[in-house]
Protein backbone atom coordinates (compact mmCIF):
# COMPACT_ATOMS: atom_id res chain seq x y z
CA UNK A 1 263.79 -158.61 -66.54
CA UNK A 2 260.79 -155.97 -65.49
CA UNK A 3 257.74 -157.65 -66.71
CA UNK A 4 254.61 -155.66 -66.35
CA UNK A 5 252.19 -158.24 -64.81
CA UNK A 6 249.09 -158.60 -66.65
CA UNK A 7 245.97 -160.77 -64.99
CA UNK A 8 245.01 -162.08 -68.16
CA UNK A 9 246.21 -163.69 -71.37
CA UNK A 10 244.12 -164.35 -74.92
CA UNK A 11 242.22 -167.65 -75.14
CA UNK A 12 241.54 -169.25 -78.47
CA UNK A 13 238.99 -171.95 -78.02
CA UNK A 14 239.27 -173.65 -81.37
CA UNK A 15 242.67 -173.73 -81.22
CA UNK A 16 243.05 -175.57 -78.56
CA UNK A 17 240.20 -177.50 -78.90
CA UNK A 18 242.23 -178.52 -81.97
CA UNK A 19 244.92 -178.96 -80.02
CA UNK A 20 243.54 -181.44 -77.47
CA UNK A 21 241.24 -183.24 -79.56
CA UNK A 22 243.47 -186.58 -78.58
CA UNK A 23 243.95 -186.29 -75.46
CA UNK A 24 242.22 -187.93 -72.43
CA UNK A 25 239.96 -185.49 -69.77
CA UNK A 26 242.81 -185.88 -67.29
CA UNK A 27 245.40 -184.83 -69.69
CA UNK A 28 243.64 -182.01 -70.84
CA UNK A 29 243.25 -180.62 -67.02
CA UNK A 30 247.22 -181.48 -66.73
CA UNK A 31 247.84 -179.40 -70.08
CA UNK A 32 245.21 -176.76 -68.57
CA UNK A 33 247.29 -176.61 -65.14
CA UNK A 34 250.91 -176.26 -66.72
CA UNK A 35 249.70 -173.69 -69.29
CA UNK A 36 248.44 -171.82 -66.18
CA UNK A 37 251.46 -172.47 -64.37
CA UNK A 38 253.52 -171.12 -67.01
CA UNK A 39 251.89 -167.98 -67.45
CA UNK A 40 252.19 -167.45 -63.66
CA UNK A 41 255.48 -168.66 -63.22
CA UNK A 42 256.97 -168.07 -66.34
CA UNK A 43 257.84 -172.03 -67.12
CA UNK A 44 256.87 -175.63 -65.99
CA UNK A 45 260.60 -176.81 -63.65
CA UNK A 46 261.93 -179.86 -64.66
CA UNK A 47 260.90 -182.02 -61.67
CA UNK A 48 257.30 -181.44 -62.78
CA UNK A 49 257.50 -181.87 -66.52
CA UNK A 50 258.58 -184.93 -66.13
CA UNK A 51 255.64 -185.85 -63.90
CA UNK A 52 253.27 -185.16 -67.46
CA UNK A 53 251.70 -187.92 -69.33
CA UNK A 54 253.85 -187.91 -73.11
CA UNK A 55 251.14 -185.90 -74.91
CA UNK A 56 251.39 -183.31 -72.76
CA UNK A 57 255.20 -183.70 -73.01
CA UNK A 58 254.61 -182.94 -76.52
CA UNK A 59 253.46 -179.54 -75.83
CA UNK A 60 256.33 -178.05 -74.25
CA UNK A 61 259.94 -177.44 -75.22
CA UNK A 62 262.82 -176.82 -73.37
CA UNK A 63 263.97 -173.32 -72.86
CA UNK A 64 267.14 -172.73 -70.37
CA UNK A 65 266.30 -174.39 -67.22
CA UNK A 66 262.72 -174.63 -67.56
CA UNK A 67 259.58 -175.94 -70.34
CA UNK A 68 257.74 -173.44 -71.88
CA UNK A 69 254.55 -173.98 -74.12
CA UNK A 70 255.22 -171.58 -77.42
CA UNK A 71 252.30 -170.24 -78.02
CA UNK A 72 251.34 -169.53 -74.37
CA UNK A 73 255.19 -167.94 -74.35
CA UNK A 74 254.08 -165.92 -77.66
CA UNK A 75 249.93 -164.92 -76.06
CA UNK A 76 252.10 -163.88 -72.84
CA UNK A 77 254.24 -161.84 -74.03
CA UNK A 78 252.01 -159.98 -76.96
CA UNK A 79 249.27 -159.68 -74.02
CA UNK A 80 252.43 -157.79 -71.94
CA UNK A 81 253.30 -155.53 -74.43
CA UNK A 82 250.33 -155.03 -75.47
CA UNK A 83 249.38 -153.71 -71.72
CA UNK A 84 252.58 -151.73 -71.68
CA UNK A 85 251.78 -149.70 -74.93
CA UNK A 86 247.73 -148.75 -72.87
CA UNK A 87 250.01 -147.56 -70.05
CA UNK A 88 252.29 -145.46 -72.28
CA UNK A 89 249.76 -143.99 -73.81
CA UNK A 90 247.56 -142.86 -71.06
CA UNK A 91 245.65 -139.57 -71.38
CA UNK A 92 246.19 -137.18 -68.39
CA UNK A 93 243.70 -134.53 -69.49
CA UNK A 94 246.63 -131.76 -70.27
CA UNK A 95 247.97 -132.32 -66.87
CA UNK A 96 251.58 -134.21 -65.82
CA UNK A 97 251.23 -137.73 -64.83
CA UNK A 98 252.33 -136.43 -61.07
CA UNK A 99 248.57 -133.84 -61.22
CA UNK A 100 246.90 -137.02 -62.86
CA UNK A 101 248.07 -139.36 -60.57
CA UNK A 102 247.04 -137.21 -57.63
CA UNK A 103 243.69 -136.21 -58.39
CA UNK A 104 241.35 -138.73 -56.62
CA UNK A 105 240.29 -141.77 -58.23
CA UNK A 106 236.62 -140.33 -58.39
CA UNK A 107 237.65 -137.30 -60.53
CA UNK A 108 239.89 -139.11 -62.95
CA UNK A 109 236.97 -141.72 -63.57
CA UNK A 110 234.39 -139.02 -63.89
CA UNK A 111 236.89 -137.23 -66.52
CA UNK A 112 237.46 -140.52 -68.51
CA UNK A 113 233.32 -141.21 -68.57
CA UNK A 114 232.58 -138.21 -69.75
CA UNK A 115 235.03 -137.76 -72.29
CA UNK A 116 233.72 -137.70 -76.05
């Protein structure tokens, strides 16, 4: 599947503070780690999910051959397209993306500054 890579997905503190409220320091950096894992690798592999304590366990279900935290699954994927649909609907300044893309970097910011 082409994924457009995004650097980033939304955080909601309360939420997971909510979330965590049981759990021990250590298995909050554990939940921390695989939820960061996930995003990058797109699921936790079995060998390692079984390495979690069972609260963080809890957190994950299993989704073809790997775990995968829901929400972070949901957060990843609205983040994606929601990156996709900024892309699609660049402005080019009534030129083709070809013209756009080949101005110089320098040019297209000034353009996108000064636009009102």
């Amino acid at each position: 599947m082409d994924k457009l890579k995004c650097p980033c997905v939304n955080w909601y503190p309360e939420s997971f503070q909510a979330g965590t409220r049981k759990m021990t320091d250590e298995e909050v950096g554990i939940y921390i780690r695989a939820l960061n894992n996930q995003f990058i690798e797109g699921g936790i592999e079995p060998d390692e999910y079984k390495t979690f304590p069972p609260k963080v366990k809890k957190k994950f279900v299993k989704k073809g051959d790997v775990y995968v935290n829901e929400r972070m699954e949901y957060e990843t994927e609205r983040k994606r397209k929601y990156s996709a649909s900024r892309a699609n609907n660049r402005q080019y300044a009534g030129k083709s993306k070809e013209e756009w893309e080949s101005m110089p970097l320098d040019e297209r910011i000034d353009h996108h500054m000064n636009k009102t």
